[in-house]
N, C-alpha and C. Protein backbone atom coordinates (compact mmCIF):
# COMPACT_ATOMS: atom_id res chain seq x y z
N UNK A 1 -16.77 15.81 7.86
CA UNK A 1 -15.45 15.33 8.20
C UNK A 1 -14.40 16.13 7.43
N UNK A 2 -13.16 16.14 7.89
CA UNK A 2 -12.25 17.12 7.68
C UNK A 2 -11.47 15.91 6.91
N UNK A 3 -11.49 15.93 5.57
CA UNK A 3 -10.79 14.50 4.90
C UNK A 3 -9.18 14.94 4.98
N UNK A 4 -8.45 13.94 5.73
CA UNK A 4 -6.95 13.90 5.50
C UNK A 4 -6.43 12.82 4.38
N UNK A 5 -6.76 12.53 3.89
CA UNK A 5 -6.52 11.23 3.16
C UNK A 5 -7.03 10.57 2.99
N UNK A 6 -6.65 9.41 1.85
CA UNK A 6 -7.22 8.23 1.31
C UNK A 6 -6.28 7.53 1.64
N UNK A 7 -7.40 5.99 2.03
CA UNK A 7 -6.61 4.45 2.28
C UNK A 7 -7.32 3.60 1.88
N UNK A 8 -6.32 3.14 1.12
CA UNK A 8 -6.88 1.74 0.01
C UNK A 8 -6.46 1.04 0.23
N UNK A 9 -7.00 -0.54 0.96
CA UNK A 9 -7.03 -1.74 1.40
C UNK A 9 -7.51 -2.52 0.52
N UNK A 10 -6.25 -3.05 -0.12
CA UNK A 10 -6.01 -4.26 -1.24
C UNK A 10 -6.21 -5.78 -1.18
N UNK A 11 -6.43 -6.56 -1.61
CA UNK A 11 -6.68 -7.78 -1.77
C UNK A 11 -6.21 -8.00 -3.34
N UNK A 12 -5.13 -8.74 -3.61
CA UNK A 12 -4.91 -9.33 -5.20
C UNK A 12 -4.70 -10.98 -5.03
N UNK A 13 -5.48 -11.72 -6.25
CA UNK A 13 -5.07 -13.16 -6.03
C UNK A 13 -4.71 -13.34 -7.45
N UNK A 14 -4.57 -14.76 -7.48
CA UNK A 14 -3.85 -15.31 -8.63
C UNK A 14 -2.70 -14.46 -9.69
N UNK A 15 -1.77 -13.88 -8.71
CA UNK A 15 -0.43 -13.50 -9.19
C UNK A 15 0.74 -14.84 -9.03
N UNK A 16 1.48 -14.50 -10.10
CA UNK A 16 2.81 -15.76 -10.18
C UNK A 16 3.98 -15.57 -8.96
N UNK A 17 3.50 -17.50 -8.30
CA UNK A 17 4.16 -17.11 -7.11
C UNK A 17 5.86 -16.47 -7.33
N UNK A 18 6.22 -16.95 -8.81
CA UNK A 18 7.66 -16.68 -8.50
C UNK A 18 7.85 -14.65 -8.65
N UNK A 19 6.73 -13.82 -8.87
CA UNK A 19 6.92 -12.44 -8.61
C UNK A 19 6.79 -12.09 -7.21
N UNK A 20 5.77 -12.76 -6.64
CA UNK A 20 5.50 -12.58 -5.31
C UNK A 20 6.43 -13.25 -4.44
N UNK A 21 7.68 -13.99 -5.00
CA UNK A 21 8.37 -14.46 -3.72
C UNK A 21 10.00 -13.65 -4.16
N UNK A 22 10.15 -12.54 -4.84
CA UNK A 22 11.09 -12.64 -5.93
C UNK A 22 10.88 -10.34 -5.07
N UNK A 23 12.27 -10.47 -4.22
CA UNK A 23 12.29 -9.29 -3.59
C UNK A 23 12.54 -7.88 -4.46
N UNK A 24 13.02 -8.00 -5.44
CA UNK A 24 13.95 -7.28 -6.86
C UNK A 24 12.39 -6.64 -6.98
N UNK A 25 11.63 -7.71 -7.38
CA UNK A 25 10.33 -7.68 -8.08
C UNK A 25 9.52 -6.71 -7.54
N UNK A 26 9.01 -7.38 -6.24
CA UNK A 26 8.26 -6.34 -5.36
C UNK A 26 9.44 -4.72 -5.24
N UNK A 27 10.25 -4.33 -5.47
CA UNK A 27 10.70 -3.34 -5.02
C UNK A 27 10.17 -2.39 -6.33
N UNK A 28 11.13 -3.40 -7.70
CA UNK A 28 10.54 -2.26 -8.66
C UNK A 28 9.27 -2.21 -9.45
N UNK A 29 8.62 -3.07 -8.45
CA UNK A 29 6.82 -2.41 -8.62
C UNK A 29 6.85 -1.45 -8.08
N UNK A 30 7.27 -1.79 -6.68
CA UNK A 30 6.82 -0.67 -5.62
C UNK A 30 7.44 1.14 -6.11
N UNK A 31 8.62 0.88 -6.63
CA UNK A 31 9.26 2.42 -7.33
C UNK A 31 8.46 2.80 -8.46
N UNK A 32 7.56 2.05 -9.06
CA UNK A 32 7.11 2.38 -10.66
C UNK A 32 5.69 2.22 -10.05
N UNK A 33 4.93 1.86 -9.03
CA UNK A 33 3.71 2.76 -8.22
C UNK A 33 3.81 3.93 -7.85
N UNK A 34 4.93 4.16 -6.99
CA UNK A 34 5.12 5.69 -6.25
C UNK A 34 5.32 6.56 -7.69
N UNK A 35 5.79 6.33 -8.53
CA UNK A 35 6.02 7.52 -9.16
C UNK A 35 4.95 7.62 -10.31
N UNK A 36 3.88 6.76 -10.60
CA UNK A 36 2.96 6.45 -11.44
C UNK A 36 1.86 7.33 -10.28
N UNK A 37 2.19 7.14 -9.11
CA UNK A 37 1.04 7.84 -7.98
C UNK A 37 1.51 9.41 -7.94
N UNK A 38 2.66 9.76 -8.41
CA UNK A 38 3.38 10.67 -7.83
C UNK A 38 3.11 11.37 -6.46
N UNK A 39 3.78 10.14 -6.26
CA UNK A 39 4.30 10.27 -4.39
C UNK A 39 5.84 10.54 -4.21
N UNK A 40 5.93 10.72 -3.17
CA UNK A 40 7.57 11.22 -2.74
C UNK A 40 8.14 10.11 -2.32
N UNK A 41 9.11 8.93 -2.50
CA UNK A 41 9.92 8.52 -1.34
C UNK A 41 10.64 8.77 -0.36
N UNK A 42 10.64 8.33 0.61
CA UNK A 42 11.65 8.69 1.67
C UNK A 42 12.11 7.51 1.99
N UNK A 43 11.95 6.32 2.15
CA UNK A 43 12.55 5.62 2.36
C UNK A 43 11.54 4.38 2.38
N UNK A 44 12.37 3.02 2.15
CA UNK A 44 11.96 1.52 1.04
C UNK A 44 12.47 0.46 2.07
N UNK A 45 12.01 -0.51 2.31
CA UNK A 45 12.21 -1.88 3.03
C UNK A 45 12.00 -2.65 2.36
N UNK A 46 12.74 -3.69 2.25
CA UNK A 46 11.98 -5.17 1.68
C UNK A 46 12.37 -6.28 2.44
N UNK A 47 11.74 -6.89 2.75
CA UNK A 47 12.14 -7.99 3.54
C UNK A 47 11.87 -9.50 3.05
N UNK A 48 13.10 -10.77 2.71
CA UNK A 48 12.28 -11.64 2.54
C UNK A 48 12.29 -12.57 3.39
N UNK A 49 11.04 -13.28 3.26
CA UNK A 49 10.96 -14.28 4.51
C UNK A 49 11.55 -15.63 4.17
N UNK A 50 12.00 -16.71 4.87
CA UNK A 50 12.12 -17.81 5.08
C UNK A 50 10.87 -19.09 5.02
N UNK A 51 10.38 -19.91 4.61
CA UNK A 51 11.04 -20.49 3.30
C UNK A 51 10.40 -19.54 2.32
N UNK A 52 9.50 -18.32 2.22
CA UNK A 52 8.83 -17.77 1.31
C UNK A 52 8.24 -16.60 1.72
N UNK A 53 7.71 -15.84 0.97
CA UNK A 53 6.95 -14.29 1.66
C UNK A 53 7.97 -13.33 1.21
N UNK A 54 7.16 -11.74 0.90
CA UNK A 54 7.88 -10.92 1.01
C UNK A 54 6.75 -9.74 1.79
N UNK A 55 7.71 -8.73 2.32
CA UNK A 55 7.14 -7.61 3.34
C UNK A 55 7.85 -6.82 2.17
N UNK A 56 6.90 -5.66 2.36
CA UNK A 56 8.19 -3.95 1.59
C UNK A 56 6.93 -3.15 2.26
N UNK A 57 7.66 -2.27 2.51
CA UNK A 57 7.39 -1.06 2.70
C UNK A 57 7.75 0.17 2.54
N UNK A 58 6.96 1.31 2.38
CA UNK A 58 7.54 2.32 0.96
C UNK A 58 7.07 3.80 2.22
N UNK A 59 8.26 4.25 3.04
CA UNK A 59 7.65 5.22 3.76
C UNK A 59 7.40 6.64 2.69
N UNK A 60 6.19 7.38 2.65
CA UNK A 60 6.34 8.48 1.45
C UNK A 60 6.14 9.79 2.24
N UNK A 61 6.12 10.93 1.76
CA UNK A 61 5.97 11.82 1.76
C UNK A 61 4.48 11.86 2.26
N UNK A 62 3.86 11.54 1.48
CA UNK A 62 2.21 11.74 1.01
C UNK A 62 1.89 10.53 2.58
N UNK A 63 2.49 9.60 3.11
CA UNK A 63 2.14 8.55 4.10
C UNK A 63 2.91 7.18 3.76
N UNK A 64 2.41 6.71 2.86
CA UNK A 64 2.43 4.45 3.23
C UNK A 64 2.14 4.01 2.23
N UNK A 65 2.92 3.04 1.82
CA UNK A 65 2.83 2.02 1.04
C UNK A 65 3.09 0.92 1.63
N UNK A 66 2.45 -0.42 1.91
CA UNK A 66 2.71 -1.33 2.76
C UNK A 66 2.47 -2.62 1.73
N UNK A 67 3.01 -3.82 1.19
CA UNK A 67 2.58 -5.15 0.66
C UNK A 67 3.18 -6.33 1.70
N UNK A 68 2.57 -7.32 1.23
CA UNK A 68 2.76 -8.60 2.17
C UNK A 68 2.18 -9.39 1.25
N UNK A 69 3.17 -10.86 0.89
CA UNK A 69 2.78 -11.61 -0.09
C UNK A 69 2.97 -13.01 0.65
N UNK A 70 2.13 -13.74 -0.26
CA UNK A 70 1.71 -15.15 0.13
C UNK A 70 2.09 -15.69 -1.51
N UNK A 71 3.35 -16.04 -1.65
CA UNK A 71 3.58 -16.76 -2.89
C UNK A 71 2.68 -17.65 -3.41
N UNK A 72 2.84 -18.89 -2.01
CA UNK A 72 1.98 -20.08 -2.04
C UNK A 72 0.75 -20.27 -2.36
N UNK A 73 0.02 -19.04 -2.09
CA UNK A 73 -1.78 -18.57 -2.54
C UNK A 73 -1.42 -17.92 -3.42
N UNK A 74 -0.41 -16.91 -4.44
CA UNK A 74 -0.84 -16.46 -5.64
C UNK A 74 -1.14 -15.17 -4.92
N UNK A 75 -0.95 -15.26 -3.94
CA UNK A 75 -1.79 -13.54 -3.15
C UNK A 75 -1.21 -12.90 -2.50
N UNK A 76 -1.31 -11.29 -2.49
CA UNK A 76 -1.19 -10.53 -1.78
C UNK A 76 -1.74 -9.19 -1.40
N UNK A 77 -1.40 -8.60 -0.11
CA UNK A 77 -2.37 -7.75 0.87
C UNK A 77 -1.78 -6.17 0.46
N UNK A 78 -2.32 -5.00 0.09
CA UNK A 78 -1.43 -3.76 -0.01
C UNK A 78 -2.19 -3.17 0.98
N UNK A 79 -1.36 -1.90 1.31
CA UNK A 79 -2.38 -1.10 2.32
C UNK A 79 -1.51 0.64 1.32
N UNK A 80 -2.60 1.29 0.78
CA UNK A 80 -1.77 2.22 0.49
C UNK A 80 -2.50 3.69 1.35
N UNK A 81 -2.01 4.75 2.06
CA UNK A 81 -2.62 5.64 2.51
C UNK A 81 -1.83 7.03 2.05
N UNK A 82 -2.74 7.88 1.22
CA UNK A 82 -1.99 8.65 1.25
C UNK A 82 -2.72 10.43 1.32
N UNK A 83 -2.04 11.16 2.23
CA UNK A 83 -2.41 12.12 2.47
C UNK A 83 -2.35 13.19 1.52
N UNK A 84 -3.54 14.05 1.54
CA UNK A 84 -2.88 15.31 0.16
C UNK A 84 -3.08 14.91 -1.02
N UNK A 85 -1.87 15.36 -1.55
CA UNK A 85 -1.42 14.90 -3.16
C UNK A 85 -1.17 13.59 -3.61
N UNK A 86 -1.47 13.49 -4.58
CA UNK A 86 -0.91 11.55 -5.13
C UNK A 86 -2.28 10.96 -5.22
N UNK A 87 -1.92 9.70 -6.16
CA UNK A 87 -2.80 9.20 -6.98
C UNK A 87 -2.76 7.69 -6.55
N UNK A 88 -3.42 7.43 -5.09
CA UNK A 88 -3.11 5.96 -4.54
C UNK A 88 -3.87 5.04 -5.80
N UNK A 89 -5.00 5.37 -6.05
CA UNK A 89 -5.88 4.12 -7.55
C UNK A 89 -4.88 3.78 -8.67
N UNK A 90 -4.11 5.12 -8.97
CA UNK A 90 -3.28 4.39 -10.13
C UNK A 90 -1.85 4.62 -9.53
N UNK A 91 -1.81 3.81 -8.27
CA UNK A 91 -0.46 3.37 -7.79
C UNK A 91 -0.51 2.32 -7.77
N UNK A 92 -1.80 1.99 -7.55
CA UNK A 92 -2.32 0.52 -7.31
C UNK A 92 -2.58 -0.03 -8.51
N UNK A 93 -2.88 0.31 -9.52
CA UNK A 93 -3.35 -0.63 -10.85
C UNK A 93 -1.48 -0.77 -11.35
N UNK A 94 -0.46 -0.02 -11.07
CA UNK A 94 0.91 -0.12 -11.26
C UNK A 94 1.14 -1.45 -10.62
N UNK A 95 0.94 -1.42 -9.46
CA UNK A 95 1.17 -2.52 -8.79
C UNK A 95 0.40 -3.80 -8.88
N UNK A 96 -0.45 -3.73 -9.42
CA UNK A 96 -0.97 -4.96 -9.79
C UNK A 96 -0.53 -5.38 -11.09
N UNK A 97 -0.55 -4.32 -12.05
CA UNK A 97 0.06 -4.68 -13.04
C UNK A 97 1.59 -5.61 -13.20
N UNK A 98 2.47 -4.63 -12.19
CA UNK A 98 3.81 -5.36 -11.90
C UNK A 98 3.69 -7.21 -11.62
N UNK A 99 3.08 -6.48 -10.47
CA UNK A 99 2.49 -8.66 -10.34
C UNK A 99 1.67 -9.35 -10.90
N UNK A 100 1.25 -8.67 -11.46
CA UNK A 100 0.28 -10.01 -13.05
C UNK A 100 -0.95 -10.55 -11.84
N UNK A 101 -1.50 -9.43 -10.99
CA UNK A 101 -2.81 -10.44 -10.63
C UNK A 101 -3.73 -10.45 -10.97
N UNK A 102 -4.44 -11.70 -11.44
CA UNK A 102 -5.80 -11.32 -12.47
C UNK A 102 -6.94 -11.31 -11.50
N UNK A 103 -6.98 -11.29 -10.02
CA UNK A 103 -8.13 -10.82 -9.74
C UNK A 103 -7.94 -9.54 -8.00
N UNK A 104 -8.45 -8.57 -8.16
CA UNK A 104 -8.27 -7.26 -7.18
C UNK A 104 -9.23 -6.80 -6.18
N UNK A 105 -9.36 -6.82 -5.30
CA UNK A 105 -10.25 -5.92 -4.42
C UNK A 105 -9.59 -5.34 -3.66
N UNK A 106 -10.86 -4.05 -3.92
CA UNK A 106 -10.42 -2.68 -3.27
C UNK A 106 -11.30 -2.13 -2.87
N UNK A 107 -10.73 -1.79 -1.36
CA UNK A 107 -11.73 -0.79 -0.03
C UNK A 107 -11.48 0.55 -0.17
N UNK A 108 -12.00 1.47 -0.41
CA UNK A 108 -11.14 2.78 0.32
C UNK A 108 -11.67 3.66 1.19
N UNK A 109 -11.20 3.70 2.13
CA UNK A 109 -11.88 5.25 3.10
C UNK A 109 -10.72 6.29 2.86
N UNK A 110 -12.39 6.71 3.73
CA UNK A 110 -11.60 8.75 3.84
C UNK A 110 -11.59 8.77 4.83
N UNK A 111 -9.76 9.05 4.94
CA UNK A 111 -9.43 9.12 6.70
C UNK A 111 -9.44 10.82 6.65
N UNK A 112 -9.79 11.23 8.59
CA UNK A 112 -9.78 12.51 8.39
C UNK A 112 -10.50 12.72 10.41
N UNK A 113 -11.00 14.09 10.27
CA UNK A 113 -11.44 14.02 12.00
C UNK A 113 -12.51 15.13 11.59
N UNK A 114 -13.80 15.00 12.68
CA UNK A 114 -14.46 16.19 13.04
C UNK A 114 -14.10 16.83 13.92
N UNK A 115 -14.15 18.21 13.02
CA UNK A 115 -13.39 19.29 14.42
C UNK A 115 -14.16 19.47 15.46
N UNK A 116 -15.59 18.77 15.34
CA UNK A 116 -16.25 19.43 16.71
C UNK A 116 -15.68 17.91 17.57
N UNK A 117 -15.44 17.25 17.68
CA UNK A 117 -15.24 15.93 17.90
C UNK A 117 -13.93 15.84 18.60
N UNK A 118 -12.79 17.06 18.37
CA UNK A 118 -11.39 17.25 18.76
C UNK A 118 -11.74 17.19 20.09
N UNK A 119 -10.84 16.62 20.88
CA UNK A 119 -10.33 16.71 22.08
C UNK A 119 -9.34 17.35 22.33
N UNK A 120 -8.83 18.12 24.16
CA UNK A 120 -8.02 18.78 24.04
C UNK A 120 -6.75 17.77 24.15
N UNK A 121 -5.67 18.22 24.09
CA UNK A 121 -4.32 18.15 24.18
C UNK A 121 -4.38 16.90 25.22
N UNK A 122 -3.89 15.58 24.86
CA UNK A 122 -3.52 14.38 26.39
C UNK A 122 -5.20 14.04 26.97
N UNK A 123 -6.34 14.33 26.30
CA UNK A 123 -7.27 13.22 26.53
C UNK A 123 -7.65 11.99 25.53
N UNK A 124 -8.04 10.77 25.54
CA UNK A 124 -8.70 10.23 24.79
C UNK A 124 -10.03 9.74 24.95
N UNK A 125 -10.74 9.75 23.58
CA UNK A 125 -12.16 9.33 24.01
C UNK A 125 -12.08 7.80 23.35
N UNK A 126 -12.99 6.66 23.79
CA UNK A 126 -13.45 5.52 22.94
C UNK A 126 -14.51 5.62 22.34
């Protein structure tokens, strides 16, 4: 396989709901991951939800930074992918750190394609 990247699919629990519902919070985790990963920003979302939850998303250079929090459980979901350069593992221990969660799981694949496997131009295979 022709590796394009790494993607690390997060699971954190028992973080304090008031970081995980607290938008400030999630952002300057999310700035003190990217640059602990040294990744590029390009551009940052945060969204908070009604009565609780927060979304952010961290478009980078390198790909994605994605979180989604569940105050109410103490939990939340990251998705980090990043192509090339950058250090998604210790973007992620930044970010857990930021939110105080004392317990983590982590998936990671290697995204990427076999070139014998390419298709031409406007077909798809299943």
């Amino acid at each position: 396989m022709e590796k394009m990247g790494t993607h690390l699919v997060v699971d954190a629990w028992q973080a304090p709901a008031e970081l995980l519902n607290n938008p400030e919070a999630i952002k300057q985790g999310l700035l003190e991951a990217i640059k602990a990963g040294e990744a590029t920003l390009i551009d940052l979302c945060v969204h908070q939800f009604s009565p609780h939850g927060v979304t952010a998303t961290a478009t980078l250079a390198e790909s994605h930074i994605a979180i989604h929090t569940w105050p109410e459980y103490g939990y939340f979901a990251a998705d980090l992918f990043f192509c090339g350069a950058g250090k998604p593992k210790v973007a992620i221990k930044i970010l857990q750190t930021a939110l105080q969660a004392k317990r983590v799981r982590m998936r990671e694949l290697e995204r990427g394609f076999v070139p014998s496997l390419l298709n031409p131009v406007g077909s798809f295979e299943l």
